[in-house]
C-alpha atoms as a PDB file:
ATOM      1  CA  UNK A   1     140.895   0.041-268.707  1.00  0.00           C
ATOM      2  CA  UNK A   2     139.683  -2.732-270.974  1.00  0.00           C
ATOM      3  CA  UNK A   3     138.763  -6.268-269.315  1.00  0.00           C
ATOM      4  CA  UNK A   4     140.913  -9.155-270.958  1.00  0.00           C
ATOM      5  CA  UNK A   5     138.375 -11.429-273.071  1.00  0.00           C
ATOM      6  CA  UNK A   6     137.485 -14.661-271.479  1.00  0.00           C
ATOM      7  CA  UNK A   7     140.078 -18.104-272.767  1.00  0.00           C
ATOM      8  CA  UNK A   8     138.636 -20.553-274.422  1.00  0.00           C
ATOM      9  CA  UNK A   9     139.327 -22.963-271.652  1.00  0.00           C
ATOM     10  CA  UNK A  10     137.173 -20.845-269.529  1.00  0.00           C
ATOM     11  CA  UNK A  11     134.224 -20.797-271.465  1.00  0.00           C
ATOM     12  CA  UNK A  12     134.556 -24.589-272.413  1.00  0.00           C
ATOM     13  CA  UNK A  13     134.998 -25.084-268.102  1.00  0.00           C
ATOM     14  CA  UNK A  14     131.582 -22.609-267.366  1.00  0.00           C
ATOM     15  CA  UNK A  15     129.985 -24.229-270.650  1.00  0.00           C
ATOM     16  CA  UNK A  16     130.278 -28.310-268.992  1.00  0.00           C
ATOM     17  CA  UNK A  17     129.425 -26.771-265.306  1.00  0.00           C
ATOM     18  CA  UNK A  18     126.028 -25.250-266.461  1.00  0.00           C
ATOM     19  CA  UNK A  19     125.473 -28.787-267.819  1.00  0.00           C
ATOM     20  CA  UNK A  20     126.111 -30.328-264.838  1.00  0.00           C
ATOM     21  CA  UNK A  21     122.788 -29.453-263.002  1.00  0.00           C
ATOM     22  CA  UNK A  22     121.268 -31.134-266.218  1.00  0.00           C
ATOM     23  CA  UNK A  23     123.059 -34.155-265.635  1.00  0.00           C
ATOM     24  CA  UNK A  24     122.393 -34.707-262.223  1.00  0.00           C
ATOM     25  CA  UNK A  25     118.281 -34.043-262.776  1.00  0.00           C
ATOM     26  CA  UNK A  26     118.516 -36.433-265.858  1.00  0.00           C
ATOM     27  CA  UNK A  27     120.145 -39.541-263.111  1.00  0.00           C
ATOM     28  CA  UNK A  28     117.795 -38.661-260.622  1.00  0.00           C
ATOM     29  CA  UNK A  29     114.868 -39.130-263.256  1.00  0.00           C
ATOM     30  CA  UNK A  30     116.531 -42.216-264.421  1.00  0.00           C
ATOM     31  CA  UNK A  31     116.505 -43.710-261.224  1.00  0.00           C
ATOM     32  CA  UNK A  32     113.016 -42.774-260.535  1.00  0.00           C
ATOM     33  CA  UNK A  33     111.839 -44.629-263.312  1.00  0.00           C
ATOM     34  CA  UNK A  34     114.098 -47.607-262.982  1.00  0.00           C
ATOM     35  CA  UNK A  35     112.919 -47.953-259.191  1.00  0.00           C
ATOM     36  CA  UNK A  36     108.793 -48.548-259.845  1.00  0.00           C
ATOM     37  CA  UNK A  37     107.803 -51.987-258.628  1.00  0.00           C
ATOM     38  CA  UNK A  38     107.828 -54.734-261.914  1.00  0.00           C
ATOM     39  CA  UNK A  39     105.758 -58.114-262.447  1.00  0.00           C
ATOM     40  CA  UNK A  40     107.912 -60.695-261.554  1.00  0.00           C
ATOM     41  CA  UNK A  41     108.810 -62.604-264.863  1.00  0.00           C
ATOM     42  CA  UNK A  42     107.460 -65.878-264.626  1.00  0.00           C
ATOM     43  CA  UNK A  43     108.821 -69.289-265.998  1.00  0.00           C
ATOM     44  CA  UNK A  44     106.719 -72.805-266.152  1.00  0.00           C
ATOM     45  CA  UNK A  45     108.332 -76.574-265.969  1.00  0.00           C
ATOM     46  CA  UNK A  46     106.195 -78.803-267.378  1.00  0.00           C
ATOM     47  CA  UNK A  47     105.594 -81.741-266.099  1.00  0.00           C
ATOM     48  CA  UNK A  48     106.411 -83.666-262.986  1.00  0.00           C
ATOM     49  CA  UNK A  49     109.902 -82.375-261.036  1.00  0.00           C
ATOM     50  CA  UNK A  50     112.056 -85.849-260.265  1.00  0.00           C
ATOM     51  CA  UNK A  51     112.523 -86.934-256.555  1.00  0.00           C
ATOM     52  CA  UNK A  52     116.328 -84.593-255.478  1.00  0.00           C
ATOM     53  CA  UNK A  53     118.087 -82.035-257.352  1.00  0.00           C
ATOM     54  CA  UNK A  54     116.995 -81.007-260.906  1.00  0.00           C
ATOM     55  CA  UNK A  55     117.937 -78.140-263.106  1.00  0.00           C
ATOM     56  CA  UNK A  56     115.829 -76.885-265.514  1.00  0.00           C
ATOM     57  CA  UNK A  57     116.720 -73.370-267.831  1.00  0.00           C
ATOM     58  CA  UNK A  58     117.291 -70.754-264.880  1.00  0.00           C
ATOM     59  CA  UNK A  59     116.153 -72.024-261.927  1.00  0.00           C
ATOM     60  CA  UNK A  60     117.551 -75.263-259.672  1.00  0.00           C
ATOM     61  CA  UNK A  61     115.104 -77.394-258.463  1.00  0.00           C
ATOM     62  CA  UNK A  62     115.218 -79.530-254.896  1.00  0.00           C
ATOM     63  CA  UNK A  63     112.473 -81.869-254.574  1.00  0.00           C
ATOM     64  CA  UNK A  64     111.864 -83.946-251.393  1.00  0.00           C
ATOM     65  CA  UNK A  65     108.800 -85.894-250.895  1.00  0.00           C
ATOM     66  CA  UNK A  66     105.894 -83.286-251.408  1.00  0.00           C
ATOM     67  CA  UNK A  67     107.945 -80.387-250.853  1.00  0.00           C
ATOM     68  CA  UNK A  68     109.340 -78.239-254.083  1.00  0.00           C
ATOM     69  CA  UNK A  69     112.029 -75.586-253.374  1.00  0.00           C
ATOM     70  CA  UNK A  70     113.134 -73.400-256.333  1.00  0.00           C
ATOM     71  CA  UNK A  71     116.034 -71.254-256.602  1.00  0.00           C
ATOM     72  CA  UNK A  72     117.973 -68.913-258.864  1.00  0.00           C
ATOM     73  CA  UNK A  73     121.130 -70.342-260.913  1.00  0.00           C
ATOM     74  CA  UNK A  74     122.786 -67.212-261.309  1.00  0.00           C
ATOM     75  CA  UNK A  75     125.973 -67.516-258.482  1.00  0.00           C
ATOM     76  CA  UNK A  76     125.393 -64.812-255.704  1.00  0.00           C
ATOM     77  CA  UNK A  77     128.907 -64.017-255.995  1.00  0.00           C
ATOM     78  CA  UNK A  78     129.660 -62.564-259.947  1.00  0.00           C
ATOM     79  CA  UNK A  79     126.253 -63.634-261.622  1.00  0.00           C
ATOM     80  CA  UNK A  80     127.525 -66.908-263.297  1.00  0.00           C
ATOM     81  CA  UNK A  81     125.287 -69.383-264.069  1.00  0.00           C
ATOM     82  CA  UNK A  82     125.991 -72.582-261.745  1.00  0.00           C
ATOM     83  CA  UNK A  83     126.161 -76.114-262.925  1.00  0.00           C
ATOM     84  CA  UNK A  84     125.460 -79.727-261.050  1.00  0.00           C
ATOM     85  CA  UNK A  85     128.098 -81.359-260.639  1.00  0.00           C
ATOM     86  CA  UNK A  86     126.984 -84.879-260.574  1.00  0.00           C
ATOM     87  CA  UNK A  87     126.620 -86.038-256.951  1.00  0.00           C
ATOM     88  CA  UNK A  88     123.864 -83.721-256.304  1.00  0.00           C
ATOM     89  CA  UNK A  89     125.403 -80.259-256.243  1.00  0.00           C
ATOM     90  CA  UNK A  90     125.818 -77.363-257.918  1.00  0.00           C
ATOM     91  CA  UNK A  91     129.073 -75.625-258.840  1.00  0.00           C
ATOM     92  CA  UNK A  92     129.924 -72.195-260.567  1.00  0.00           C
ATOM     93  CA  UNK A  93     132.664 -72.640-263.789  1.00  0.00           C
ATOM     94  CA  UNK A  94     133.492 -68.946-263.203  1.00  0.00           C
ATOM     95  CA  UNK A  95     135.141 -68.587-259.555  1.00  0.00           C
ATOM     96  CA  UNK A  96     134.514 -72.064-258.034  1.00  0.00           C
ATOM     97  CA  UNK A  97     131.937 -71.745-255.548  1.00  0.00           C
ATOM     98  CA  UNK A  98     130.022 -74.346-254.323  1.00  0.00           C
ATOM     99  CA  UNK A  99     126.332 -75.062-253.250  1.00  0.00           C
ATOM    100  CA  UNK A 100     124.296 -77.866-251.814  1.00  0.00           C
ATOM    101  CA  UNK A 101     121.315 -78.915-253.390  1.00  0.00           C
ATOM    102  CA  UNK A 102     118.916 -76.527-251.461  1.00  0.00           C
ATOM    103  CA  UNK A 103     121.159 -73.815-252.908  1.00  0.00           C
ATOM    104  CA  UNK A 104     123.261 -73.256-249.596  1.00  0.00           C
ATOM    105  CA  UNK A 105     126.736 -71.958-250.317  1.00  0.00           C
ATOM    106  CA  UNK A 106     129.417 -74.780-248.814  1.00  0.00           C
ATOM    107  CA  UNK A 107     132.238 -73.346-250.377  1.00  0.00           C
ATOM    108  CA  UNK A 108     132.860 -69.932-251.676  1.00  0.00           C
ATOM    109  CA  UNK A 109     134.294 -67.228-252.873  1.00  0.00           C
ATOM    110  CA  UNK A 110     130.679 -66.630-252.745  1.00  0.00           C
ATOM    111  CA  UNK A 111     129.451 -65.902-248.909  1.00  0.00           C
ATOM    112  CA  UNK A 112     125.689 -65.979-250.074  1.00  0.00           C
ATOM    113  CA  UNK A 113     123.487 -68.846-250.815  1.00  0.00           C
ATOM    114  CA  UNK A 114     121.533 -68.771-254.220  1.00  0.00           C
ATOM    115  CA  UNK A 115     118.436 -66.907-254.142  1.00  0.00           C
ATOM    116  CA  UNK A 116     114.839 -69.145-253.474  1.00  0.00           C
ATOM    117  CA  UNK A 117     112.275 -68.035-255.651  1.00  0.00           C
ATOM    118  CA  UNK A 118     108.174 -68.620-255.165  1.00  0.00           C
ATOM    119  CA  UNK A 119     106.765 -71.829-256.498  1.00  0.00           C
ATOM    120  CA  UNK A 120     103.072 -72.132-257.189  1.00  0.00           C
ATOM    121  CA  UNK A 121     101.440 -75.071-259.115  1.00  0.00           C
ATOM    122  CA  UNK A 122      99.692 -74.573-262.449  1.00  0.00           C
ATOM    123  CA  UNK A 123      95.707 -73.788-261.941  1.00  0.00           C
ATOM    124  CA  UNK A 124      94.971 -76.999-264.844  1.00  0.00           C
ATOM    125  CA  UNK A 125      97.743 -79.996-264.870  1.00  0.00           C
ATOM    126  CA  UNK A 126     100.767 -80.819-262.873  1.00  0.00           C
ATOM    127  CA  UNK A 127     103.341 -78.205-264.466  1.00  0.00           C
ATOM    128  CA  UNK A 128     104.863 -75.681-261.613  1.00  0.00           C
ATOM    129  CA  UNK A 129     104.935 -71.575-261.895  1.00  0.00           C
ATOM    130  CA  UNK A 130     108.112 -70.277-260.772  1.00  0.00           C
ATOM    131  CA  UNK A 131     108.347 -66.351-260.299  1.00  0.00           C
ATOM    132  CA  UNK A 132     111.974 -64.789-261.463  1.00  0.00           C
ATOM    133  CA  UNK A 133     113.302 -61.684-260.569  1.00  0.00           C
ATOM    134  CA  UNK A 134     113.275 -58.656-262.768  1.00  0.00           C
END
């Protein structure tokens, strides 16, 4: 009795399972790689940071007295970038959240406040070191 040849739906089915194993190895290897510890990115203001809220590229600024506080502008809720909105508070354009000027969500649909980020001063002069995320 002769044994009917394999369809080619068959083989093309057994051809994309043996690649499977690859597939999954090649992920894991991905994430391996994309999981090792990076140097935080770091970005400098120059100069001196004005007495309240003060944005500068992609970080918010809250200065009171002697103390600086930093934070990210990207909106914990999508990623937008948020704006001030004049009296001292920052909004996102994309979904309408709202923050205080310490970053501290007041109105959402985010439920998180923006992220604070480390502030150092500059070794020589009176700029500020502020360490982003990667």
């Amino acid at each position: 009795m002769v044994e009917p040849r394999p369809s080619r739906r068959r083989l093309g089915l057994l051809a994309w399972l043996s690649l499977l194993p690859l597939g999954v190895l090649w992920r894991s290897m991905v994430r391996a790689h994309g999981s090792r510890p990076r140097a935080p990115r770091r970005y400098r203001v120059n100069g001196s940071v004005a007495e309240g809220l003060t944005v500068d590229g992609p970080v918010a600024l809250w200065r009171d007295g002697d103390t600086i506080v930093a934070f990210s502008r990207r909106c914990p809720h999508l990623g937008c970038t948020v704006r001030p909105t004049g009296n001292g508070r920052l909004a996102c354009p994309c979904h309408g959240s709202r923050f205080d000027a310490e970053g501290r969500v007041e109105r959402g649909p985010a439920t998180a406040d923006l992220t604070p980020l480390p502030v150092s001063r500059e070794a020589e002069g009176n700029g500020l070191v502020i360490d982003l995320p990667s």
